[in-house]
C-alpha atoms as a PDB file:
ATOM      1  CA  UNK A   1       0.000   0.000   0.000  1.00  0.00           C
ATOM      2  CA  UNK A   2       2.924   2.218   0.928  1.00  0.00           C
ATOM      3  CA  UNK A   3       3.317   2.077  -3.560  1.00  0.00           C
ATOM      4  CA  UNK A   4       0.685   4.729  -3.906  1.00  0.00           C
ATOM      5  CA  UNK A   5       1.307   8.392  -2.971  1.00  0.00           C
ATOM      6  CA  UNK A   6      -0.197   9.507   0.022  1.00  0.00           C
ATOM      7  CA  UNK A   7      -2.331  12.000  -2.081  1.00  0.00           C
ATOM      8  CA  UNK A   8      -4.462   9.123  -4.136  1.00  0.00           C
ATOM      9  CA  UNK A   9      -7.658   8.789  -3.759  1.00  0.00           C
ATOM     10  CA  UNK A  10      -9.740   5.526  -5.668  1.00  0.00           C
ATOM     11  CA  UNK A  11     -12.418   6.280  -8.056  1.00  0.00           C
ATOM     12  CA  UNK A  12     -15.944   5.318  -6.270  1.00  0.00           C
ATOM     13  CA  UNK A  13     -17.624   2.666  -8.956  1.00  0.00           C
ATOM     14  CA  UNK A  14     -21.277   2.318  -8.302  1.00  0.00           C
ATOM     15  CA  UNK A  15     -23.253  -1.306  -9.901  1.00  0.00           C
ATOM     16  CA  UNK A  16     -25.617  -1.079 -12.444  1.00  0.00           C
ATOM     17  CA  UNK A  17     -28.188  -2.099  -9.891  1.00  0.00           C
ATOM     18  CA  UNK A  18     -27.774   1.473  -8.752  1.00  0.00           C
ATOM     19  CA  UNK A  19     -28.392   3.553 -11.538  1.00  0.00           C
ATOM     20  CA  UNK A  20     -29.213   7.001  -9.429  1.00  0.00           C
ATOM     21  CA  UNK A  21     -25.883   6.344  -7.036  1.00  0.00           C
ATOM     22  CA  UNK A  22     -27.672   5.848  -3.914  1.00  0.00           C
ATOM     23  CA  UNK A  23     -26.709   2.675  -2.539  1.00  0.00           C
ATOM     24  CA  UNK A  24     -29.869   2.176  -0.910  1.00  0.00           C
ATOM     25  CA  UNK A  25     -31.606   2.257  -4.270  1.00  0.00           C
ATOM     26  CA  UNK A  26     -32.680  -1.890  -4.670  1.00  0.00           C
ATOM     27  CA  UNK A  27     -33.692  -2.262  -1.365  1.00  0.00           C
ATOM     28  CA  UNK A  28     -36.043   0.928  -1.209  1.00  0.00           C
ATOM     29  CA  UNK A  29     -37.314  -0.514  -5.042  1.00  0.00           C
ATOM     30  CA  UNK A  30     -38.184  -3.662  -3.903  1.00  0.00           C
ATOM     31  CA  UNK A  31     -39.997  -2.839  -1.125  1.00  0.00           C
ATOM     32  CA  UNK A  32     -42.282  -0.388  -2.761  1.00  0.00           C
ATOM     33  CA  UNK A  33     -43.420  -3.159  -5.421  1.00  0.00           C
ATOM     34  CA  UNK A  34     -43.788  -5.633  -2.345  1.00  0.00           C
ATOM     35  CA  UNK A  35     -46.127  -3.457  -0.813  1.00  0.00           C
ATOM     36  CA  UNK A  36     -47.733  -2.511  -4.475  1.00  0.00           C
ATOM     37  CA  UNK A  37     -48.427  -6.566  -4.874  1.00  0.00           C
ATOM     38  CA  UNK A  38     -50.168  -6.752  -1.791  1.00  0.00           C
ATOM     39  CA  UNK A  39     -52.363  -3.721  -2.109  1.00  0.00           C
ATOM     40  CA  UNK A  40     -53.314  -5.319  -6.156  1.00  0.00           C
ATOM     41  CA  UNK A  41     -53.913  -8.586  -4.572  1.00  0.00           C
ATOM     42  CA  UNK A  42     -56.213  -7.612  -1.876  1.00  0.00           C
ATOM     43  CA  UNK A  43     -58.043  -5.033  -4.129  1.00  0.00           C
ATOM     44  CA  UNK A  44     -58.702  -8.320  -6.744  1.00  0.00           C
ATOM     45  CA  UNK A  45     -59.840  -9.951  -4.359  1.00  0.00           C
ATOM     46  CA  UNK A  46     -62.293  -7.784  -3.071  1.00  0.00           C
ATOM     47  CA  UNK A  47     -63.571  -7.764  -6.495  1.00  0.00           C
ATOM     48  CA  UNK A  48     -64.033 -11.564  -6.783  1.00  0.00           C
ATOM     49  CA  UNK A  49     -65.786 -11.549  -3.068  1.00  0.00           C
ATOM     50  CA  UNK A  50     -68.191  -9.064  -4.651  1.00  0.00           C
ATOM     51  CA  UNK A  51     -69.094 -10.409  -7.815  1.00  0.00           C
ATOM     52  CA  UNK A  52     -72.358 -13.255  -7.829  1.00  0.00           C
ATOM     53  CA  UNK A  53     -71.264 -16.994  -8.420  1.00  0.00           C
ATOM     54  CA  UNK A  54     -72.346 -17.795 -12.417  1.00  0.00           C
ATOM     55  CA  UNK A  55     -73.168 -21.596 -13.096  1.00  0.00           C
ATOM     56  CA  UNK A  56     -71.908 -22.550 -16.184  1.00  0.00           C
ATOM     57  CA  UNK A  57     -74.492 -22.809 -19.244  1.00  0.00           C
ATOM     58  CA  UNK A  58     -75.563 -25.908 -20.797  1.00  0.00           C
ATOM     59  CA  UNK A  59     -76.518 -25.326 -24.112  1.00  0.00           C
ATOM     60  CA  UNK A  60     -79.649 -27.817 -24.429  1.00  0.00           C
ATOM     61  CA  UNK A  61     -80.398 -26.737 -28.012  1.00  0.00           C
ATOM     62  CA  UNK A  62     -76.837 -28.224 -29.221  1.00  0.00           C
ATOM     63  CA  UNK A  63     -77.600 -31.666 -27.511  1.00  0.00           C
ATOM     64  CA  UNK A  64     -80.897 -31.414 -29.284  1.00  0.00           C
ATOM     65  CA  UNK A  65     -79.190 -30.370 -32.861  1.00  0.00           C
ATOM     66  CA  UNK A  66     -76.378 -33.606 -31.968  1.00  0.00           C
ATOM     67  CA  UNK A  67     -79.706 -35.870 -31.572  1.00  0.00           C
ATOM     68  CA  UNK A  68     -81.567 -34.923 -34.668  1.00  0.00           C
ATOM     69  CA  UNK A  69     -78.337 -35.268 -36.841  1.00  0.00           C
ATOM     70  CA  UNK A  70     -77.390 -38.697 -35.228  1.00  0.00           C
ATOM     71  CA  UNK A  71     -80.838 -39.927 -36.330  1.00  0.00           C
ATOM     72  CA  UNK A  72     -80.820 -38.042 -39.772  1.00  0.00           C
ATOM     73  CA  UNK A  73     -77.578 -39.602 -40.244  1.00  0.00           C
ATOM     74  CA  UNK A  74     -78.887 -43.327 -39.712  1.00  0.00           C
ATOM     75  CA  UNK A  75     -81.640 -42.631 -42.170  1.00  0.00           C
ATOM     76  CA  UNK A  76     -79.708 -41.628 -44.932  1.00  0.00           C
ATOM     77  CA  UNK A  77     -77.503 -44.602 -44.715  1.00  0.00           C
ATOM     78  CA  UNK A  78     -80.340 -46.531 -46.139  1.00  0.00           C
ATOM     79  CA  UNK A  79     -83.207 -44.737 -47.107  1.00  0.00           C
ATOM     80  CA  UNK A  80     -83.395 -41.583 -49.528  1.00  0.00           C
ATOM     81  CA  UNK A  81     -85.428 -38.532 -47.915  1.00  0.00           C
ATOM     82  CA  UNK A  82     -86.642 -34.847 -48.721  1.00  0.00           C
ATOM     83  CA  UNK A  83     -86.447 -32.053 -46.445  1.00  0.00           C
ATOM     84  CA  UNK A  84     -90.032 -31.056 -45.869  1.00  0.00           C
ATOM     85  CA  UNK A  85     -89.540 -27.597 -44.455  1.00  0.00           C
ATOM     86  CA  UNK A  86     -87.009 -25.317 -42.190  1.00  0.00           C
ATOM     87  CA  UNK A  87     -87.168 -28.330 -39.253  1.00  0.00           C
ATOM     88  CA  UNK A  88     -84.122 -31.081 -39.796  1.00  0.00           C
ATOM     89  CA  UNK A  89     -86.758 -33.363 -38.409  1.00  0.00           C
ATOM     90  CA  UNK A  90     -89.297 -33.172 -40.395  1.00  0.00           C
ATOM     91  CA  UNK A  91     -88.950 -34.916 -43.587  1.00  0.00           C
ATOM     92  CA  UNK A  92     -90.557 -37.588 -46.412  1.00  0.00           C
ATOM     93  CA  UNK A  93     -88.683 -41.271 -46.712  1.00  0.00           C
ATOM     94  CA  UNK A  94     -89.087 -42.789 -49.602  1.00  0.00           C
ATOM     95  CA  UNK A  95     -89.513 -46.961 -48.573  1.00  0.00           C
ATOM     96  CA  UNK A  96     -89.223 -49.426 -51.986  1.00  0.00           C
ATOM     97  CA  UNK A  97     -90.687 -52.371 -51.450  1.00  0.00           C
ATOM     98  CA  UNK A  98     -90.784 -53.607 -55.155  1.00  0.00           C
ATOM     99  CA  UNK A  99     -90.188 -52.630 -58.265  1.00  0.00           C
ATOM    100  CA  UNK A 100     -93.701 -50.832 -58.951  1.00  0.00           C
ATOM    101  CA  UNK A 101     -94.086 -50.036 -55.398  1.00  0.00           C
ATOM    102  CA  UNK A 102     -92.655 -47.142 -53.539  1.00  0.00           C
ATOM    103  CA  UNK A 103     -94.185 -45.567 -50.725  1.00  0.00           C
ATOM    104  CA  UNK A 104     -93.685 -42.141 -49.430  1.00  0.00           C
ATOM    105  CA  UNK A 105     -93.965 -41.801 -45.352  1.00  0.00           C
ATOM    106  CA  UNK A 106     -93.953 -38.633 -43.321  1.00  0.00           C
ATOM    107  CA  UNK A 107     -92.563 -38.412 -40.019  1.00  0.00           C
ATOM    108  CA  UNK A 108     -91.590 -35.725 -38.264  1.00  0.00           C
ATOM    109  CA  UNK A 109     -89.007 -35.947 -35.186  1.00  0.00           C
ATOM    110  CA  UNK A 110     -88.539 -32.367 -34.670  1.00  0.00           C
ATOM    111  CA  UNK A 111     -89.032 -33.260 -31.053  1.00  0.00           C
ATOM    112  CA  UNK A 112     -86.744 -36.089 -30.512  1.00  0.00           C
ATOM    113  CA  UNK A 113     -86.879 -37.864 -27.824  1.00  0.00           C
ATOM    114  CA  UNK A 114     -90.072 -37.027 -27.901  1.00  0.00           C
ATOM    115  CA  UNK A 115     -92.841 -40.083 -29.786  1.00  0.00           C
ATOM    116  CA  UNK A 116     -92.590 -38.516 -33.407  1.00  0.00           C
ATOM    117  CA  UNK A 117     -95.438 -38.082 -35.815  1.00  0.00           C
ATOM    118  CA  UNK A 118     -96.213 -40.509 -38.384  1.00  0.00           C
ATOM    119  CA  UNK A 119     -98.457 -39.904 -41.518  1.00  0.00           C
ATOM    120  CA  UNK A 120     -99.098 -42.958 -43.657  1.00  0.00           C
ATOM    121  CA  UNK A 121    -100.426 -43.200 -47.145  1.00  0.00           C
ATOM    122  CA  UNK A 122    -104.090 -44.161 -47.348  1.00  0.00           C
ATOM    123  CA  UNK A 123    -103.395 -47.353 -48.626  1.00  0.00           C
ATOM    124  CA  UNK A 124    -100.722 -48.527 -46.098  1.00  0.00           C
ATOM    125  CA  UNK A 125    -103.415 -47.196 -43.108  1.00  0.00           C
ATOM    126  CA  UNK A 126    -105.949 -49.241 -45.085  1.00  0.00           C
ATOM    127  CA  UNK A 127    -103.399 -52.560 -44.299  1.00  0.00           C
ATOM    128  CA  UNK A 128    -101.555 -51.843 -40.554  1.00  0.00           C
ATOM    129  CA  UNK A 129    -104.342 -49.122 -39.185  1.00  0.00           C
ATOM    130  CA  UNK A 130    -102.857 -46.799 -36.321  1.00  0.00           C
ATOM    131  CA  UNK A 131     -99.439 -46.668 -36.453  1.00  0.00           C
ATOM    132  CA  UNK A 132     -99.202 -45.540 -33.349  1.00  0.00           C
ATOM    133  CA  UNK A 133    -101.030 -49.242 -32.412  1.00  0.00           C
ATOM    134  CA  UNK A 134     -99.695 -51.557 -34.775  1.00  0.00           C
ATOM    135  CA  UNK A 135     -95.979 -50.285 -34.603  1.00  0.00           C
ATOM    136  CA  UNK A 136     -94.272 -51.686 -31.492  1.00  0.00           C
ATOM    137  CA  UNK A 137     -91.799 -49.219 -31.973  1.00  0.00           C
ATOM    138  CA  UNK A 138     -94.292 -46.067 -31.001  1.00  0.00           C
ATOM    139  CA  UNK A 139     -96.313 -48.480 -28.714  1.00  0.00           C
ATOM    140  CA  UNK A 140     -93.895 -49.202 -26.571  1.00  0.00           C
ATOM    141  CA  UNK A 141     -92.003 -45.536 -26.952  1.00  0.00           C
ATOM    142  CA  UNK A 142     -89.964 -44.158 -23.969  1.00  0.00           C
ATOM    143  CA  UNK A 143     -88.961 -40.707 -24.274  1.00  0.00           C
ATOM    144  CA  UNK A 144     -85.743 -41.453 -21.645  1.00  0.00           C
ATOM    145  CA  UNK A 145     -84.643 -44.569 -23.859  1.00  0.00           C
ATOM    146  CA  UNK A 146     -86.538 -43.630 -27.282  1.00  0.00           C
ATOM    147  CA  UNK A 147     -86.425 -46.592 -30.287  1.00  0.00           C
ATOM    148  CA  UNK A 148     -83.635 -44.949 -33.326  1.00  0.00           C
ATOM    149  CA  UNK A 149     -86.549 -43.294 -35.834  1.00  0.00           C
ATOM    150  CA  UNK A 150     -84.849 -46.036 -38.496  1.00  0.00           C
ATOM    151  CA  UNK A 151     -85.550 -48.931 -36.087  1.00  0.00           C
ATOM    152  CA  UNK A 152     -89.462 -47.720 -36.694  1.00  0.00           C
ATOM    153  CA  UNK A 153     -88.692 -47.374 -40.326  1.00  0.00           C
ATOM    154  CA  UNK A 154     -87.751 -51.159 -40.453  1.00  0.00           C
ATOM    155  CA  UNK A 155     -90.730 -52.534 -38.549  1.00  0.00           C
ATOM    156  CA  UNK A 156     -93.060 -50.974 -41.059  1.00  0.00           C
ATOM    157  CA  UNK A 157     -90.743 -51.919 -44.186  1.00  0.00           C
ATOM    158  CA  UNK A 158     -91.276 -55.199 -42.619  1.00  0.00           C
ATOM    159  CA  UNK A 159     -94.953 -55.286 -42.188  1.00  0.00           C
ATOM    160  CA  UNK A 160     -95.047 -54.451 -46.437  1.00  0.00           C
ATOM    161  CA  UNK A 161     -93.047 -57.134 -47.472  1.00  0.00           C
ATOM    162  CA  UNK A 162     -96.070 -59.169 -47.919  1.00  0.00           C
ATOM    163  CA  UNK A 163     -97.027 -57.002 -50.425  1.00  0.00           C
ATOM    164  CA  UNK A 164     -94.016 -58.504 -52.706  1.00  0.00           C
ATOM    165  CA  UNK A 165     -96.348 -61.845 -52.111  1.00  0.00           C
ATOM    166  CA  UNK A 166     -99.608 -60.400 -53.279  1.00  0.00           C
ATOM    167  CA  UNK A 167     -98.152 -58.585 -55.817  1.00  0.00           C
ATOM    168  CA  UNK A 168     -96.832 -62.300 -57.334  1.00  0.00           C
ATOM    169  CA  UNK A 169    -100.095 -63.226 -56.979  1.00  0.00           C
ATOM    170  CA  UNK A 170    -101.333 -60.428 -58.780  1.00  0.00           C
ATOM    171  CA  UNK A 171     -99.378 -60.868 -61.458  1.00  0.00           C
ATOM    172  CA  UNK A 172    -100.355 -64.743 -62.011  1.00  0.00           C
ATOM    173  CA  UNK A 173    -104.302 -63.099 -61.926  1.00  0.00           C
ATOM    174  CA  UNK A 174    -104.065 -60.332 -64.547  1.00  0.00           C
ATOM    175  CA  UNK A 175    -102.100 -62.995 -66.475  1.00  0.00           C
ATOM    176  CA  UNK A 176    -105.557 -64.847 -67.432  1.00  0.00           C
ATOM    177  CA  UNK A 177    -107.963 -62.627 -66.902  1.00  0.00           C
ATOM    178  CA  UNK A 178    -109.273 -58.949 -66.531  1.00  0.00           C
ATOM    179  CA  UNK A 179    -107.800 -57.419 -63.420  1.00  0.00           C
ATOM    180  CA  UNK A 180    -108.411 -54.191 -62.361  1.00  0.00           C
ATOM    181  CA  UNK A 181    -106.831 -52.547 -58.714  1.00  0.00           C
ATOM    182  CA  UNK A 182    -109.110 -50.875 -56.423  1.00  0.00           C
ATOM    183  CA  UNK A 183    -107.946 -47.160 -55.200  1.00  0.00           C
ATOM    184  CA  UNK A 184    -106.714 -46.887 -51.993  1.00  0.00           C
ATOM    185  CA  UNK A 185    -105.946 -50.403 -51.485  1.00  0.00           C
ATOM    186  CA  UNK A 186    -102.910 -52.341 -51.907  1.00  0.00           C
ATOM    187  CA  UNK A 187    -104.639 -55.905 -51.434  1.00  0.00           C
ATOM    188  CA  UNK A 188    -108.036 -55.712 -53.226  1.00  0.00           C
ATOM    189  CA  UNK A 189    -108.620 -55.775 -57.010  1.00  0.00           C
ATOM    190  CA  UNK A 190    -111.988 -56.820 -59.285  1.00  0.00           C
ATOM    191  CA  UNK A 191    -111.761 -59.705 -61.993  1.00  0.00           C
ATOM    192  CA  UNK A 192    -113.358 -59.929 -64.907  1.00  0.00           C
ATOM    193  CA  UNK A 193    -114.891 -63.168 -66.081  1.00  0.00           C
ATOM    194  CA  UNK A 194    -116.180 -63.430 -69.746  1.00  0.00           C
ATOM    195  CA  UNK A 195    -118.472 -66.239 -70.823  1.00  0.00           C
ATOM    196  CA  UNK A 196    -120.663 -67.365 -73.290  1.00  0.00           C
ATOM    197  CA  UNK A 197    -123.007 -64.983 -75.035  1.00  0.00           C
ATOM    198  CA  UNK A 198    -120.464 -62.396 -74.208  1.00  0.00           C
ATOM    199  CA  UNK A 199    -121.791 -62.061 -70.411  1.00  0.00           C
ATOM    200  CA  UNK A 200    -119.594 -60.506 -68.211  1.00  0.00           C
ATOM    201  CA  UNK A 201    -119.025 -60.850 -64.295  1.00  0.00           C
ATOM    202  CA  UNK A 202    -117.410 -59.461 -62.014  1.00  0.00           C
ATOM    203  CA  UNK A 203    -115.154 -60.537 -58.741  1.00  0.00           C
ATOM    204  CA  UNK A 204    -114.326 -58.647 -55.646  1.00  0.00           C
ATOM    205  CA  UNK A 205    -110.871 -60.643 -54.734  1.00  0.00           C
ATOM    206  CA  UNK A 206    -109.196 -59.388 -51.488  1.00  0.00           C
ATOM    207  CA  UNK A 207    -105.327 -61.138 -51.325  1.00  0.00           C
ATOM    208  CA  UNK A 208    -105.036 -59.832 -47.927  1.00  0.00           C
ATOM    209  CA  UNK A 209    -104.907 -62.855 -45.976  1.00  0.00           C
ATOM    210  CA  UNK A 210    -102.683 -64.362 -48.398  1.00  0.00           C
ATOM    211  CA  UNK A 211    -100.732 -67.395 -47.874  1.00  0.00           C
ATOM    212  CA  UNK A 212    -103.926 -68.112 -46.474  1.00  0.00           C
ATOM    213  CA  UNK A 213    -107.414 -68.076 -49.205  1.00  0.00           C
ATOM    214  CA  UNK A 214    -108.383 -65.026 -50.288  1.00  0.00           C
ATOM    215  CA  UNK A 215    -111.926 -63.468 -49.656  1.00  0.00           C
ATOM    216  CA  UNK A 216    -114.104 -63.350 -52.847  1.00  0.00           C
ATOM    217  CA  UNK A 217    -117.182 -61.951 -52.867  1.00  0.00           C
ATOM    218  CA  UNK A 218    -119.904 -61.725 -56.093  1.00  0.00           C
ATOM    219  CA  UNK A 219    -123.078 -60.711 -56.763  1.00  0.00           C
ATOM    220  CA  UNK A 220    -126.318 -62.546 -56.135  1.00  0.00           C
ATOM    221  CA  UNK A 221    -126.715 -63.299 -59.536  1.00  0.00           C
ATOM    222  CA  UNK A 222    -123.485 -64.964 -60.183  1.00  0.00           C
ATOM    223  CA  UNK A 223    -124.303 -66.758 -56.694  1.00  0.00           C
ATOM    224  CA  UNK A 224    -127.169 -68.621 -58.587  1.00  0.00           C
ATOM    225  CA  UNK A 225    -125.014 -69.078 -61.677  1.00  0.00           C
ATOM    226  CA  UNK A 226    -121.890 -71.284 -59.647  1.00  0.00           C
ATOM    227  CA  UNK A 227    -124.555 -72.714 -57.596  1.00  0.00           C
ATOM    228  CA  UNK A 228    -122.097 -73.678 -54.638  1.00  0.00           C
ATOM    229  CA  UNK A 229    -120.572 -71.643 -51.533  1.00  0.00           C
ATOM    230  CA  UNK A 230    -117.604 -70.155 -51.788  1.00  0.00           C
ATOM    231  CA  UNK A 231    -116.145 -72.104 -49.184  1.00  0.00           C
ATOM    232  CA  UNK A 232    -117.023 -75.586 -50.327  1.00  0.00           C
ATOM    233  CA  UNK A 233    -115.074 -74.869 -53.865  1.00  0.00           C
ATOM    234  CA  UNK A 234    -112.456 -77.569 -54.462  1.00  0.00           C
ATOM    235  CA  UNK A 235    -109.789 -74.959 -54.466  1.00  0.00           C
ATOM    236  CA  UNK A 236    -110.384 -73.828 -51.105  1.00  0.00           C
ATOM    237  CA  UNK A 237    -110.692 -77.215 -49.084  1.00  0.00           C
ATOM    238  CA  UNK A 238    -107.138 -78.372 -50.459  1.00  0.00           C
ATOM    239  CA  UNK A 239    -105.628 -74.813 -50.033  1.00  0.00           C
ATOM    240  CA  UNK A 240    -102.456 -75.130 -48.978  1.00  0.00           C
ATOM    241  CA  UNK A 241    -100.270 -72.024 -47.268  1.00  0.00           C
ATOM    242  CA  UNK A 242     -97.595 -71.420 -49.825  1.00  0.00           C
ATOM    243  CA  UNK A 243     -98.630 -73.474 -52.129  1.00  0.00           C
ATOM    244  CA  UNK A 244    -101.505 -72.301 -53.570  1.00  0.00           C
ATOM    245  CA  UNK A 245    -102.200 -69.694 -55.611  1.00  0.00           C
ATOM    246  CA  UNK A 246    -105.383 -67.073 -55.733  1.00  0.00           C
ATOM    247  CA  UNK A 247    -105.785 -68.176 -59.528  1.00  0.00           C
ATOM    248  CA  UNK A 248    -106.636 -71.398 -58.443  1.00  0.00           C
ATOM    249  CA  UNK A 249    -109.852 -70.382 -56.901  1.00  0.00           C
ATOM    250  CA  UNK A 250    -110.515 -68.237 -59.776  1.00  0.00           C
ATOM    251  CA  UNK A 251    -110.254 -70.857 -62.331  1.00  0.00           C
ATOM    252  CA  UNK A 252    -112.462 -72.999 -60.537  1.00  0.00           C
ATOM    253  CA  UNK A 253    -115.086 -70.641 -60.556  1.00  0.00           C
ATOM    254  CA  UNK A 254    -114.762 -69.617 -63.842  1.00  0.00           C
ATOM    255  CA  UNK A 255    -115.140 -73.146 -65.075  1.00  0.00           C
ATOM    256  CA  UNK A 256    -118.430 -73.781 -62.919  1.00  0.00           C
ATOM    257  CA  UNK A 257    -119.546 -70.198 -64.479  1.00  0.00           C
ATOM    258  CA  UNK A 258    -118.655 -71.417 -68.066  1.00  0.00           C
ATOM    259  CA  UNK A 259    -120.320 -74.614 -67.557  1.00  0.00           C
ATOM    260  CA  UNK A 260    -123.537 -73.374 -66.397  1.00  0.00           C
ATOM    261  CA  UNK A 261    -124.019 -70.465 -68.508  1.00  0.00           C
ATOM    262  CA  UNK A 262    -123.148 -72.657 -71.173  1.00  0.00           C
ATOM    263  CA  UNK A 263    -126.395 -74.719 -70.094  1.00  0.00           C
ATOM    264  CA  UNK A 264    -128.107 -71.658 -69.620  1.00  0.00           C
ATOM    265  CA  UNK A 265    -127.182 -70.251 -73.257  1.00  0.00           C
ATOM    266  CA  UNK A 266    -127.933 -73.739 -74.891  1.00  0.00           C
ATOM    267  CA  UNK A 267    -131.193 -73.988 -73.136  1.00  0.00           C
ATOM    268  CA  UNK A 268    -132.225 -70.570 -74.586  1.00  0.00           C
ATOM    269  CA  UNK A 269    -131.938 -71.498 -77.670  1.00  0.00           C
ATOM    270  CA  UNK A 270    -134.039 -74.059 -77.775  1.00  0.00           C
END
C-alpha cells in the first residue's frame, strides 16, 4: 500500500443495480413493489368476493341439434329422404318395397326424444291401421330410452313385405284374366270373367290374408249361376299355405260359371 502516494484517492464505482448512485436504491425498489403486490392482490380480491357466483351454461339446443343429426344420419344410410320444411326433423322417406311399389312416409321428429309423428299413405293405413297401435316401436315408446326413428322405419318396411307376395299373386291373376286394382288399397282388385253370349261378371278378390285363401265376394246373380258356396269350392278345401295360388280359386269358378251359362245359353236357344 505504501506504492501509492499519500495524495491518491480511488475512483468510487457504483453497480448497475444502482443507476441514481444511492446505494440504498434496490432495497427501497423492492420494497415499494412488495407493498404494491399486496395492495393489487387484496383489491382483486375484493372484487371476486363481490361479484355473484355464475353456473356454467348448458346449451340444451346443441344436444338437441347432436340428436336430430345422429338420427338423420342413420336414415340416410339406407333410405333416400326430402327435407319437408325449415325443421331437420321433419322430412318424407321414400320406402321401396318392389319394383312398382314405392311408398312415401312422413314423419316428423322435430321433437326427438319425444314419440314422433307418423303420416301414412291411405293405402298402407288401409293394411296396418294406427301406427301408433300396430308399430311396437311407437307403442312401446320411452322418451328417456326412445327406439332410433330407423328402427321404426324397419318394422313398417317389414310389415309391407307381404305385399311382394300379393303382388306375385297379382301378377299370375291379370295374367288370365281382366284385373283391375281398387284405389286406396294395396290388397283388393276386381276380376273380370267373360263367358258365353259375351256375359260378363265381375269378382271382388281381397289377397289380404294371403298365404292363407283369399276373400271373394260376387253378386247374387253370379251366386245362382256357380250354384255352390264359396267355401265348399275344391280350391279352397285343399288350399295349402304357400302353395296355392289365388288363380286357383278363380279358375275354378270360372269353369263352374262357363259350364252353367253354357247350359243356360244352350237352353235358350231351344
Amino acid at each position: 500500500l505504501n506504492a501509492y502516494p499519500s495524495d491518491y484517492q480511488s475512483e468510487e464505482y457504483y453497480t448497475p443495480s444502482d443507476p441514481t448512485g444511492d446505494l440504498f436504491y434496490s432495497e427501497q425498489t423492492s420494497a415499494d413493489s412488495s407493498e404494491e403486490n399486496d395492495a393489487f392482490k387484496e383489491k382483486k380480491s375484493k372484487i371476486e368476493t363481490n361479484q355473484p357466483y355464475v353456473e356454467p351454461i348448458f346449451d340444451e339446443s346443441n344436444q338437441t341439434s347432436l340428436e336430430l343429426t345422429t338420427e338423420l344420419g342413420l336414415i340416410q344410410q339406407e333410405y333416400a329422404y326430402d327435407q319437408k320444411g325449415s325443421n331437420v326433423g321433419d322430412i318424407k322417406i321414400y320406402i321401396t318395397i318392389t319394383l312398382s311399389k314405392t311408398f312415401i312416409i312422413s314423419i316428423d321428429f322435430t321433437h326427438f326424444p319425444e314419440k314422433p309423428v307418423i303420416s301414412l299413405p291411405d293405402e298402407i293405413q288401409n293394411i296396418i291401421g294406427d301406427p301408433d297401435k300396430s308399430l311396437e316401436a311407437l307403442k312401446k315408446w320411452n322418451r328417456k330410452k326412445p327406439f332410433h326413428i330407423i328402427d321404426i322405419l324397419h318394422e313398417l318396411e317389414k310389415n309391407l313385405y307381404f305385399i311382394k307376395e300379393i303382388e306375385s299373386q297379382y301378377k299370375k291373376l291379370s295374367g288370365e284374366y281382366q284385373c283391375d286394382v281398387i284405389s286406396d288399397s294395396l290388397t283388393s282388385i276386381k276380376v273380370h270373367l267373360l263367358t258365353y253370349g259375351f256375359k260378363e261378371y265381375i269378382l271382388d278378390v281381397d289377397l289380404k290374408p294371403y298365404p292363407k285363401s283369399p276373400l271373394i265376394e260376387f253378386s247374387s246373380e253370379l251366386q245362382q249361376i256357380i250354384n255352390i258356396p264359396v267355401l265348399e269350392l275344391n280350391s279352397y278345401i285343399n288350399w295349402k299355405e304357400d302353395e296355392s295360388d289365388a288363380v286357383d280359386v278363380i279358375r275354378e269358378i270360372s269353369w263352374l260359371v262357363d259350364k252353367n251359362s253354357r247350359i243356360n245359353f244352350e237352353i235358350d236357344l231351344l
